[in-house]
PDB file of N, CA and C in Angstrom:
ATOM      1  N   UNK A   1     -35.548  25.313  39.488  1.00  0.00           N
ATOM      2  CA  UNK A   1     -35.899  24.290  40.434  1.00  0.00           C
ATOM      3  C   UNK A   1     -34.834  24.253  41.523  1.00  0.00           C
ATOM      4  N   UNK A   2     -35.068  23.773  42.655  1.00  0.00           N
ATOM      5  CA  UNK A   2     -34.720  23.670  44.073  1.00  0.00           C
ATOM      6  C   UNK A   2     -33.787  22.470  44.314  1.00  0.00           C
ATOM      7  N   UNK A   3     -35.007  22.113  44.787  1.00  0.00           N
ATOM      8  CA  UNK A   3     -34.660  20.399  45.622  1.00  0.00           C
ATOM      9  C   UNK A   3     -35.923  19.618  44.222  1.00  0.00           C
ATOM     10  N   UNK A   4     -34.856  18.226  44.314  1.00  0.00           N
ATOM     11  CA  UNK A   4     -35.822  17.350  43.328  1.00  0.00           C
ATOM     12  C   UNK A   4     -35.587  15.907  44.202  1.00  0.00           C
ATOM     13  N   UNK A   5     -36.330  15.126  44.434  1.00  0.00           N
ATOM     14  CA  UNK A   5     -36.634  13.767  44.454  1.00  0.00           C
ATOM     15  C   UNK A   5     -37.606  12.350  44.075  1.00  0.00           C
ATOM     16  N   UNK A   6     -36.840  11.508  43.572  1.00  0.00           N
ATOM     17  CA  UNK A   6     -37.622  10.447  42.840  1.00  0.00           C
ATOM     18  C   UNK A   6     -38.526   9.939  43.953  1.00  0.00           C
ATOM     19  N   UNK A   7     -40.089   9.621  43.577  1.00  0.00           N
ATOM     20  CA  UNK A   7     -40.911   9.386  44.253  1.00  0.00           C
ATOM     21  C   UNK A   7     -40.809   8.125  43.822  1.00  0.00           C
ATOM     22  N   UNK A   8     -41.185   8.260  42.425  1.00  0.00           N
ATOM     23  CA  UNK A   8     -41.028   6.302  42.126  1.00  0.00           C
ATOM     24  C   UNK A   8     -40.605   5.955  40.855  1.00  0.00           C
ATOM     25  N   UNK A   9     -40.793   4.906  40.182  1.00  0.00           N
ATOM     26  CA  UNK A   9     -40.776   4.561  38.796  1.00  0.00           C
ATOM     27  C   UNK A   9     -41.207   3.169  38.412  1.00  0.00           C
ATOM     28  N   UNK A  10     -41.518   2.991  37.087  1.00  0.00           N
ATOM     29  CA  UNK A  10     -42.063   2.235  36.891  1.00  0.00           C
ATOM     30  C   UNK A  10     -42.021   1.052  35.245  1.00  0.00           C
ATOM     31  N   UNK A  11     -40.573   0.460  35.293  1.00  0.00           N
ATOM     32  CA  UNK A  11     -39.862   0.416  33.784  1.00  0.00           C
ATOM     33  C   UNK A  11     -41.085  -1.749  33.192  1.00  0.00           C
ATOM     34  N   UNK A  12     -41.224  -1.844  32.316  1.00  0.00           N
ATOM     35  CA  UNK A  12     -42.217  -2.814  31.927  1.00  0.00           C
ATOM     36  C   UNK A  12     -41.210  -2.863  30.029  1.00  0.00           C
ATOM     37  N   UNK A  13     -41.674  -4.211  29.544  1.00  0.00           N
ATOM     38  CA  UNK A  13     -41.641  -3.912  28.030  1.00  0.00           C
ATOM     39  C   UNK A  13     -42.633  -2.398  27.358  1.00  0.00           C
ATOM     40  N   UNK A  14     -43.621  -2.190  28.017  1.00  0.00           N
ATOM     41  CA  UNK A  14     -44.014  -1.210  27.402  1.00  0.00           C
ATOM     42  C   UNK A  14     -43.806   0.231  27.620  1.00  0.00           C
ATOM     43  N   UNK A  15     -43.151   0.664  29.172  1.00  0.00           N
ATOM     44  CA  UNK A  15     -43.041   1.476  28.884  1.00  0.00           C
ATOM     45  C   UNK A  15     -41.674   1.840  30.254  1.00  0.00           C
ATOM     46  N   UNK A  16     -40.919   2.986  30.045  1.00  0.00           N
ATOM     47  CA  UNK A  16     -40.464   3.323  31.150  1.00  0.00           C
ATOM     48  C   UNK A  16     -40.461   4.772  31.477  1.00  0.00           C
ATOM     49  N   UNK A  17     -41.119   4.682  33.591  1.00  0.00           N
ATOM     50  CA  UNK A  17     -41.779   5.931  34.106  1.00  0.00           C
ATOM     51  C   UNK A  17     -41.348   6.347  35.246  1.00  0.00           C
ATOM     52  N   UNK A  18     -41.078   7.617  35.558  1.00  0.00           N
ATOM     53  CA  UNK A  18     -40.855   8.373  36.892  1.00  0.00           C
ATOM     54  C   UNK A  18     -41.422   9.038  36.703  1.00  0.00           C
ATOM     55  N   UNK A  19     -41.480   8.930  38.531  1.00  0.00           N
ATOM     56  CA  UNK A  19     -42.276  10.126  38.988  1.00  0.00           C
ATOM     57  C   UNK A  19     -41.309  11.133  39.620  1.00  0.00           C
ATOM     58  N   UNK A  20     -41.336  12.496  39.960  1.00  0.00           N
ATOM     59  CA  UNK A  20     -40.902  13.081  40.916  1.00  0.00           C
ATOM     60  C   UNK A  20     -40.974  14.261  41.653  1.00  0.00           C
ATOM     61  N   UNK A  21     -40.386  14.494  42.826  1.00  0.00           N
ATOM     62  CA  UNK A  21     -41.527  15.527  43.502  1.00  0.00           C
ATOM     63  C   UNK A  21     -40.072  16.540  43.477  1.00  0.00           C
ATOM     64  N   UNK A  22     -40.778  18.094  43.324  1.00  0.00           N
ATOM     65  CA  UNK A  22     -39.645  18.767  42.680  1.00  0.00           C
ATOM     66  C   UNK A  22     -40.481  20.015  43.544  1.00  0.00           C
ATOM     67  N   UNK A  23     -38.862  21.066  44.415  1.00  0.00           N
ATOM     68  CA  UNK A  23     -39.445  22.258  44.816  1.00  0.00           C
ATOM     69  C   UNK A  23     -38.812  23.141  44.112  1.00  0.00           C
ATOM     70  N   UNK A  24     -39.360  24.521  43.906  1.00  0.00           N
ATOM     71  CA  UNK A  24     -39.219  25.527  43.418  1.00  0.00           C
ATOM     72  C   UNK A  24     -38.192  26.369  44.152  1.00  0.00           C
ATOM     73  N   UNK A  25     -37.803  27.279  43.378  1.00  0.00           N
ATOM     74  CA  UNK A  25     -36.927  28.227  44.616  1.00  0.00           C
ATOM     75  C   UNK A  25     -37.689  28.906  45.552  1.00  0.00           C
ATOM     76  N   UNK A  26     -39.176  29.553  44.879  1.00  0.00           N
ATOM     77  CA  UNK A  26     -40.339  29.923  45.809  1.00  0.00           C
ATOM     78  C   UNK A  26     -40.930  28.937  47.013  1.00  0.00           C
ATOM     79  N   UNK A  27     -40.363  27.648  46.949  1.00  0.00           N
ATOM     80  CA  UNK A  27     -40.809  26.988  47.925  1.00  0.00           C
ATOM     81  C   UNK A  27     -41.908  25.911  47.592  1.00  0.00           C
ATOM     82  N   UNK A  28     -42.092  26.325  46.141  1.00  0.00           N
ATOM     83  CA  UNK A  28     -43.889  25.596  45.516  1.00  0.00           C
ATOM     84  C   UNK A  28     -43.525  24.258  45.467  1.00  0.00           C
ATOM     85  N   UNK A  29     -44.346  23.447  45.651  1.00  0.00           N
ATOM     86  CA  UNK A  29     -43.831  22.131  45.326  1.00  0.00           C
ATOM     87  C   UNK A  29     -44.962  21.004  44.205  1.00  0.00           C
ATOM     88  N   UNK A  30     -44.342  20.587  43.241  1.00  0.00           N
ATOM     89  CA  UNK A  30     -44.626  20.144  42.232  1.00  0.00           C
ATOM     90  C   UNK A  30     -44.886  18.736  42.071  1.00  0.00           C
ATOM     91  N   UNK A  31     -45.224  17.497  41.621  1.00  0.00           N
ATOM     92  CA  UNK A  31     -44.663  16.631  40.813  1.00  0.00           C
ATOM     93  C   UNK A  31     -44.419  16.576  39.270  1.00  0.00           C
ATOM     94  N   UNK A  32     -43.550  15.933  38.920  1.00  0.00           N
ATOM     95  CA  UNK A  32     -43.342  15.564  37.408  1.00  0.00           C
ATOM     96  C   UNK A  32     -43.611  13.874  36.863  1.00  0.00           C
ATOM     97  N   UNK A  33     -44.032  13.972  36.280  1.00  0.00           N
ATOM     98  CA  UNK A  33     -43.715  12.271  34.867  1.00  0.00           C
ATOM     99  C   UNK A  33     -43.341  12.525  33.971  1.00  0.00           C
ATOM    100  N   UNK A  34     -42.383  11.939  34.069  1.00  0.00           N
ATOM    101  CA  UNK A  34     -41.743  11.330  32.563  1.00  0.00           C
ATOM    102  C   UNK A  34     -41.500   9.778  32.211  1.00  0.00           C
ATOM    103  N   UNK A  35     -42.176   9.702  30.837  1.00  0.00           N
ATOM    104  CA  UNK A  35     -42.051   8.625  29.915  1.00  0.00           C
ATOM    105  C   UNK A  35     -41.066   8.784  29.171  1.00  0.00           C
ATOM    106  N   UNK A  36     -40.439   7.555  29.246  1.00  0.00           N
ATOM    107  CA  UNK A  36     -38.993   7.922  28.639  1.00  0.00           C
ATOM    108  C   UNK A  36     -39.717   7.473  26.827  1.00  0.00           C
ATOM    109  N   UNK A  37     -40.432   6.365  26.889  1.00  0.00           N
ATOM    110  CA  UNK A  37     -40.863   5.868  25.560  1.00  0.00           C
ATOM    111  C   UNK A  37     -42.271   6.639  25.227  1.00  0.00           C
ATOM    112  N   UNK A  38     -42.748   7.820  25.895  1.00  0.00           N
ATOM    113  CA  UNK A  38     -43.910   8.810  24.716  1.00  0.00           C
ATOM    114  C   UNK A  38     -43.954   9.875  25.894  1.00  0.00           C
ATOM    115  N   UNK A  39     -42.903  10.523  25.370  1.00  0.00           N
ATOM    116  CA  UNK A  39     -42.401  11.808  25.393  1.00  0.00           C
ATOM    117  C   UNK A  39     -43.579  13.032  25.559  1.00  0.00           C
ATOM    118  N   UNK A  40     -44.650  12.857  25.165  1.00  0.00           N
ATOM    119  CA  UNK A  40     -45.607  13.765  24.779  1.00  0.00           C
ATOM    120  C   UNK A  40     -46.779  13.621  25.830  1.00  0.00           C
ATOM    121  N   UNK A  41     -46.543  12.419  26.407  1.00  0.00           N
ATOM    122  CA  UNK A  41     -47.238  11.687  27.747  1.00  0.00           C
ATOM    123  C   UNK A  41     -46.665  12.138  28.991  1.00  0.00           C
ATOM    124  N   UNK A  42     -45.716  13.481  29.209  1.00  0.00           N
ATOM    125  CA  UNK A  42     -45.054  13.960  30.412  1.00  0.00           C
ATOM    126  C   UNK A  42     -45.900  15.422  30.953  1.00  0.00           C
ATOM    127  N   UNK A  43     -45.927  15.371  32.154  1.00  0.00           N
ATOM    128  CA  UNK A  43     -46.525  16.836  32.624  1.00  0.00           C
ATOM    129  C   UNK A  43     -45.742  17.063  33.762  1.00  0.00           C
ATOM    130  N   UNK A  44     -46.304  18.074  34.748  1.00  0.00           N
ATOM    131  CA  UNK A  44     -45.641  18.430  35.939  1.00  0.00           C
ATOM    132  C   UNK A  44     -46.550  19.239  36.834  1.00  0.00           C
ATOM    133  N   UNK A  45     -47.651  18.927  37.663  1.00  0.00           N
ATOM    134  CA  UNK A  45     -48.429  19.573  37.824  1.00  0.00           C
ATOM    135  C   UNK A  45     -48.434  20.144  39.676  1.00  0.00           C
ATOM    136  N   UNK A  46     -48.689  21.097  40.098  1.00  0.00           N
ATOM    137  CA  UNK A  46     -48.542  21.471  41.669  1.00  0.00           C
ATOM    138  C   UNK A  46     -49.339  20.215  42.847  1.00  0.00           C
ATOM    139  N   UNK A  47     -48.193  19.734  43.603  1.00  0.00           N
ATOM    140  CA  UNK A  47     -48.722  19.049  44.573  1.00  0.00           C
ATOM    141  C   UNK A  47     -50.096  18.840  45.086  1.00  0.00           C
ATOM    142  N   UNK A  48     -50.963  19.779  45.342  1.00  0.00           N
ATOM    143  CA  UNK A  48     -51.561  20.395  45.569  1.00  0.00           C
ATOM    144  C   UNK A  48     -52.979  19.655  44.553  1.00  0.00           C
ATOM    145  N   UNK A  49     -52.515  19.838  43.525  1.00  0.00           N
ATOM    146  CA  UNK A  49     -53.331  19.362  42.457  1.00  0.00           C
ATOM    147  C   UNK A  49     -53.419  17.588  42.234  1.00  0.00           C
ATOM    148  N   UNK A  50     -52.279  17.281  42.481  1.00  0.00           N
ATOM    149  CA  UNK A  50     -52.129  15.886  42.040  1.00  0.00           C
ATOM    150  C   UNK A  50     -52.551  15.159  43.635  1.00  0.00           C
ATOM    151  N   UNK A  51     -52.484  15.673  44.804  1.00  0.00           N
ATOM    152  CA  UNK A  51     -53.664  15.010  45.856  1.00  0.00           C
ATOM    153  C   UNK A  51     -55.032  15.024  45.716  1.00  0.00           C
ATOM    154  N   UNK A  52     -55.531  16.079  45.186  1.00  0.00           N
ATOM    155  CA  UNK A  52     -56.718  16.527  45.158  1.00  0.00           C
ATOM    156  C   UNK A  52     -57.526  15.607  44.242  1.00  0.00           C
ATOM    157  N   UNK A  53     -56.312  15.439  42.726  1.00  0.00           N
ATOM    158  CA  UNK A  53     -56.772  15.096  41.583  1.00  0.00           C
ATOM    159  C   UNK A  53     -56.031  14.356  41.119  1.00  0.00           C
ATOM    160  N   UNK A  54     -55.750  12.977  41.479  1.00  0.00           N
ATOM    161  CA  UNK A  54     -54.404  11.930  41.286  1.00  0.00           C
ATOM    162  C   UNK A  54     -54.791  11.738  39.735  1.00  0.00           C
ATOM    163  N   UNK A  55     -53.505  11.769  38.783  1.00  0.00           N
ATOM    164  CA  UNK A  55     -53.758  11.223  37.285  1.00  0.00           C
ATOM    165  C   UNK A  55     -54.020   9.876  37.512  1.00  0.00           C
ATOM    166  N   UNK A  56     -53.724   8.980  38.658  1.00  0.00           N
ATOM    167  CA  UNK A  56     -53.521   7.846  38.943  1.00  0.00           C
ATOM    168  C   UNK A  56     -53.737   6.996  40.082  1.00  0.00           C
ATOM    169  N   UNK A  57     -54.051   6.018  40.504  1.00  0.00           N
ATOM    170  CA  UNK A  57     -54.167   5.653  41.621  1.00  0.00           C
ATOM    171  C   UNK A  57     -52.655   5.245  41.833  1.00  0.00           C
ATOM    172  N   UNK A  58     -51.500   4.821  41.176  1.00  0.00           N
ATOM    173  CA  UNK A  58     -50.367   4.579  41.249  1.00  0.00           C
ATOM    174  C   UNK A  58     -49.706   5.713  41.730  1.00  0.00           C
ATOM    175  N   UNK A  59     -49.517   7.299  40.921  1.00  0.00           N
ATOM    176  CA  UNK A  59     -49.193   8.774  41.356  1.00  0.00           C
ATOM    177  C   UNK A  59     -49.776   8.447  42.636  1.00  0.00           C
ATOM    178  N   UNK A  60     -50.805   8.964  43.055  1.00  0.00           N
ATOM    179  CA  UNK A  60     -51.181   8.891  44.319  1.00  0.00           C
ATOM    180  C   UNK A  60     -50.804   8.542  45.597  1.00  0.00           C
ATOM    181  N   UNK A  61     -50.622   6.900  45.273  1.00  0.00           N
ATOM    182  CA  UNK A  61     -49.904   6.757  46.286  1.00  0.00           C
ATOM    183  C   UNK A  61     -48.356   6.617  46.538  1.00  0.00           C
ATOM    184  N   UNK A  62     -47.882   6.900  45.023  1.00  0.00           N
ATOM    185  CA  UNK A  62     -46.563   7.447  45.377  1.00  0.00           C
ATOM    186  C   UNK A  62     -45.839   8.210  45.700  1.00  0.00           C
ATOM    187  N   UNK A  63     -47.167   9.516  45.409  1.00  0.00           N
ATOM    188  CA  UNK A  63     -46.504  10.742  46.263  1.00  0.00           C
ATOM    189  C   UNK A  63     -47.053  10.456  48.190  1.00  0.00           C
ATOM    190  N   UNK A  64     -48.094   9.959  48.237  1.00  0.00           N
ATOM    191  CA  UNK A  64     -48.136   9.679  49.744  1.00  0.00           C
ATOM    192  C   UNK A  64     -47.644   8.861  49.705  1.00  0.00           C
ATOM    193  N   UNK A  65     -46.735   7.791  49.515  1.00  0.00           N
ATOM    194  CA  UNK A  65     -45.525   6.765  50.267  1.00  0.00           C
ATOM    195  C   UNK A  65     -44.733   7.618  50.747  1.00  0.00           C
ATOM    196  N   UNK A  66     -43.943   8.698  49.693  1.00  0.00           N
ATOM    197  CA  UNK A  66     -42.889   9.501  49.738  1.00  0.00           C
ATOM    198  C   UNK A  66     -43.699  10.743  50.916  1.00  0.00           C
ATOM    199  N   UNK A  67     -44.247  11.337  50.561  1.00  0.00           N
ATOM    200  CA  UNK A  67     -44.508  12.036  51.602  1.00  0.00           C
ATOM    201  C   UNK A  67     -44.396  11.367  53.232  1.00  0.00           C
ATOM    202  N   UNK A  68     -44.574  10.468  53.563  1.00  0.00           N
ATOM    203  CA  UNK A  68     -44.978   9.641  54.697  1.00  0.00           C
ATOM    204  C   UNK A  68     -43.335   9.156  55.234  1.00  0.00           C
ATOM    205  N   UNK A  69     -42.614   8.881  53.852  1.00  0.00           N
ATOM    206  CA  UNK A  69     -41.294   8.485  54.282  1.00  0.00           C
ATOM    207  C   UNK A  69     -40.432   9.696  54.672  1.00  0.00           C
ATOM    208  N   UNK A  70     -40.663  10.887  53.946  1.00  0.00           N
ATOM    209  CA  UNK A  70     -40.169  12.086  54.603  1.00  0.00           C
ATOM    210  C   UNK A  70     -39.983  12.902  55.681  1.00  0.00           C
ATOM    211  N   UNK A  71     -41.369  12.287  56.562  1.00  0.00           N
ATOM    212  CA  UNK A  71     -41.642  12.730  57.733  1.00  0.00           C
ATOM    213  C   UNK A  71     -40.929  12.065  58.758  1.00  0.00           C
ATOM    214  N   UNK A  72     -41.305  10.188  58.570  1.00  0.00           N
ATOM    215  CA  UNK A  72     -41.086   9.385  59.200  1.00  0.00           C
ATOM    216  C   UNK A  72     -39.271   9.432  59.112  1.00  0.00           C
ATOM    217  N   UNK A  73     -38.614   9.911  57.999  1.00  0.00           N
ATOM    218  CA  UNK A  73     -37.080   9.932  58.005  1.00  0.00           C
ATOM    219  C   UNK A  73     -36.358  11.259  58.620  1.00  0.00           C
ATOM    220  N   UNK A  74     -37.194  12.908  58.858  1.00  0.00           N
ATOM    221  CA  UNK A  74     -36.842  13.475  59.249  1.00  0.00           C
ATOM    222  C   UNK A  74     -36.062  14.308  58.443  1.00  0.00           C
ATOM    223  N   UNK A  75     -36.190  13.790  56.719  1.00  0.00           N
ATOM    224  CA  UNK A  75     -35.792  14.363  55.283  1.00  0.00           C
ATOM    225  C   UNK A  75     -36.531  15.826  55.260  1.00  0.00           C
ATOM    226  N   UNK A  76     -37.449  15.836  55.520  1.00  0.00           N
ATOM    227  CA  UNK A  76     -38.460  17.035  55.598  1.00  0.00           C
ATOM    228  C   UNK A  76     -37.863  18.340  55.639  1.00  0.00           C
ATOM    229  N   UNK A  77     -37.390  19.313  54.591  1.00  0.00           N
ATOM    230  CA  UNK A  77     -37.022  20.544  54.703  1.00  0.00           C
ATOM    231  C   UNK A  77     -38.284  21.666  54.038  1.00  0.00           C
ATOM    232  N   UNK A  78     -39.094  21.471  54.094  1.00  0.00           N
ATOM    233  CA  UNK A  78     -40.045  22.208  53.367  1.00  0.00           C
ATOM    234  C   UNK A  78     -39.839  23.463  53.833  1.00  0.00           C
ATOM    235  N   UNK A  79     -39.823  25.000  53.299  1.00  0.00           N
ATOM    236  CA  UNK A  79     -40.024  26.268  54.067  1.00  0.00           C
ATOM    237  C   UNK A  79     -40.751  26.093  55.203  1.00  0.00           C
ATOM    238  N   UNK A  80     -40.135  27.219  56.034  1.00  0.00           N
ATOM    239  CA  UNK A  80     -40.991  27.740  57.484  1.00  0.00           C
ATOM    240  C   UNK A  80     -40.267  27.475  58.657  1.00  0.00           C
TER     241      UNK A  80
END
């Protein structure tokens, strides 16, 4: 892995969650979840996939907050 940044999280009595958007050395860019309390409830699937096909309406728009703040901050290093 590359570059990693927390998109969001999300800690409750029941559970505690991040999200985060993670690039590859190839440039690919990913998100991840992790549950810190069910471990077996974590994936990491290509950007790409998780717009198309949000696990969540929460994911969703946390990778477009973060995307939106990236642009708008000028954080933006993506290849090219």
């Amino acid at each position: 892995m590359k570059n990693s940044t927390v998109l969001g999280n999300h800690m409750s009595s029941r559970r505690d969650a991040w999200w985060y958007l993670e690039q590859d050395e190839d440039g690919s860019l990913w998100v991840r979840y992790e549950n810190e309390d069910q471990p077996g409830d974590e994936w990491r699937k290509p950007l790409a996939e998780v717009l198309a096909n949000p696990p969540s309406m929460k994911t969703a728009a946390l990778v477009q907050e973060r995307i939106e703040r990236m642009f708008a901050e000028g954080t933006w290093s993506g290849g090219g």
